[in-house]
C-alpha atoms as a PDB file:
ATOM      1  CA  UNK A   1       0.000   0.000   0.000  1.00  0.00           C
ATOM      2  CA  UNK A   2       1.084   3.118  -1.092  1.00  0.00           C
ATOM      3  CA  UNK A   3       1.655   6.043   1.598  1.00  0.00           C
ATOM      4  CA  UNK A   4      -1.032   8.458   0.702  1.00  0.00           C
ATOM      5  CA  UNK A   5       0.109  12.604   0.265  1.00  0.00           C
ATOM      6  CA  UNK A   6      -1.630  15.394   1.125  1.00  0.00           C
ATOM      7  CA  UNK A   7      -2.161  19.080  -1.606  1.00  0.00           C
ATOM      8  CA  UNK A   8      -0.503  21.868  -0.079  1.00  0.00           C
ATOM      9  CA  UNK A   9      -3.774  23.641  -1.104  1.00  0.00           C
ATOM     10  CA  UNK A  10      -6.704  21.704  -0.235  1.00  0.00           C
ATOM     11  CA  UNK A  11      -5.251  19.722   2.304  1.00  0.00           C
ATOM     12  CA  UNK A  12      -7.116  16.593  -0.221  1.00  0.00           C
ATOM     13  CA  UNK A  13      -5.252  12.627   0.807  1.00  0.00           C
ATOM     14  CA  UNK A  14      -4.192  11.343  -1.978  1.00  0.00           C
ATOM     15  CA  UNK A  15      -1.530   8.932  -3.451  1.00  0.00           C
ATOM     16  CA  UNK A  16      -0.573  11.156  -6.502  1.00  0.00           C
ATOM     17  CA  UNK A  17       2.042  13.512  -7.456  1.00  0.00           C
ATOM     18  CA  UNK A  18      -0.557  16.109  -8.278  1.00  0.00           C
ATOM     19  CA  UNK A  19      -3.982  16.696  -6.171  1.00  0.00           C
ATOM     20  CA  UNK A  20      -7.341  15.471  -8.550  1.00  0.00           C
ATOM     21  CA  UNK A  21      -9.211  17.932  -7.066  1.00  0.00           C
ATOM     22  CA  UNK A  22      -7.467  21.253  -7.451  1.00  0.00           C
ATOM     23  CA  UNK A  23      -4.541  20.080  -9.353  1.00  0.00           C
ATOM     24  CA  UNK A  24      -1.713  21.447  -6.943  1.00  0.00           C
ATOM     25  CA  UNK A  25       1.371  19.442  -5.609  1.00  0.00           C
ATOM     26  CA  UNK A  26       0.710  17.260  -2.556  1.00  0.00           C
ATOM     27  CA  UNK A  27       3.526  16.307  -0.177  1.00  0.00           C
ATOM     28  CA  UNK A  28       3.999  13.455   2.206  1.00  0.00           C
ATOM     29  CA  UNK A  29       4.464  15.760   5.344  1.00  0.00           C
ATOM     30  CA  UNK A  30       0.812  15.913   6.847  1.00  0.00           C
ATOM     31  CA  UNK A  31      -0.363  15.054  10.190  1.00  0.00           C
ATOM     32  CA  UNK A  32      -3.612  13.969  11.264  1.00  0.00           C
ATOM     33  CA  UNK A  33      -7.043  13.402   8.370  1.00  0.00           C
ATOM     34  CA  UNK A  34     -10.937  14.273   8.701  1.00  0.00           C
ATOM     35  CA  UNK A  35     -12.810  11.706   6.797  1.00  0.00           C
ATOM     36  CA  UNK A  36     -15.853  13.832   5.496  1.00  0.00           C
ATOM     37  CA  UNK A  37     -19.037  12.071   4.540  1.00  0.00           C
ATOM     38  CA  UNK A  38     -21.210  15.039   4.398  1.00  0.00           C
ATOM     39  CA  UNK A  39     -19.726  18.282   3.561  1.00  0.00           C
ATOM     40  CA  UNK A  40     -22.721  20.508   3.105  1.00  0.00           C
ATOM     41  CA  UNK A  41     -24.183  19.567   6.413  1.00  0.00           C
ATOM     42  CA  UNK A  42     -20.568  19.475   8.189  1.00  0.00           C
ATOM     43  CA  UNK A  43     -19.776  22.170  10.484  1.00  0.00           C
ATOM     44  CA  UNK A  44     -16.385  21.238  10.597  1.00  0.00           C
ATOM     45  CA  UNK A  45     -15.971  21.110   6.507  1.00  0.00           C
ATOM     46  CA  UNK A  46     -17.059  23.961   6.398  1.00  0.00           C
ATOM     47  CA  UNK A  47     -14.514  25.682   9.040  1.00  0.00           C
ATOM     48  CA  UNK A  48     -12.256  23.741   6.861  1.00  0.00           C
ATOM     49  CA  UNK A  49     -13.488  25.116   3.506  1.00  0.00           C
ATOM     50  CA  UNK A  50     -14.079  21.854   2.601  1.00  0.00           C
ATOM     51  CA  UNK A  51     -16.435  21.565  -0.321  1.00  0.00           C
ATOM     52  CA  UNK A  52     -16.231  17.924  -1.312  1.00  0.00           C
ATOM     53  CA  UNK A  53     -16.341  14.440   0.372  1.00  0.00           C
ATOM     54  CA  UNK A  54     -12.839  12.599   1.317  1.00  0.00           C
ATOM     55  CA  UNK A  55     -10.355  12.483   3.515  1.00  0.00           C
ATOM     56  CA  UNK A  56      -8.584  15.211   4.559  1.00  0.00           C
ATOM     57  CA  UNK A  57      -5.221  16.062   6.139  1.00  0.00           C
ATOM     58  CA  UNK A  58      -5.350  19.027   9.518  1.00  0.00           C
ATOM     59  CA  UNK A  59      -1.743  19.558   9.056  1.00  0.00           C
ATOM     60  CA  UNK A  60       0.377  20.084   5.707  1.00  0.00           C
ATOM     61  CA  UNK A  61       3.965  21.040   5.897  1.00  0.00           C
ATOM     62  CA  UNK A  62       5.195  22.930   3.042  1.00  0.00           C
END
């Protein structure tokens, strides 16, 4: 299993070089994820500016 990487953007989890939902870089220095399941009735998504379903790194380093 491949260690996932989080966009330096959107914060997205993902295993590719490039995030699929905003296209940026993602990096393997992240700590912590949010699984969302429901982002338009999510409280914390939207905090987050979270406008999707997924999971989610809380900390990127850049």
């Amino acid at each position: 299993m491949a260690k996932k990487k989080a966009c330096k953007v959107c914060n997205y989890l993902t295993e590719e070089k490039e995030c699929p939902l905003c296209g940026s870089e993602t990096v393997k220095e992240w700590q912590g994820y949010l699984v969302v399941v429901d982002h338009e009735h999510s409280e914390i998504a939207r905090k987050m500016k979270i406008h999707t379903n997924g999971k989610f790194a809380l900390k990127v380093r850049e």
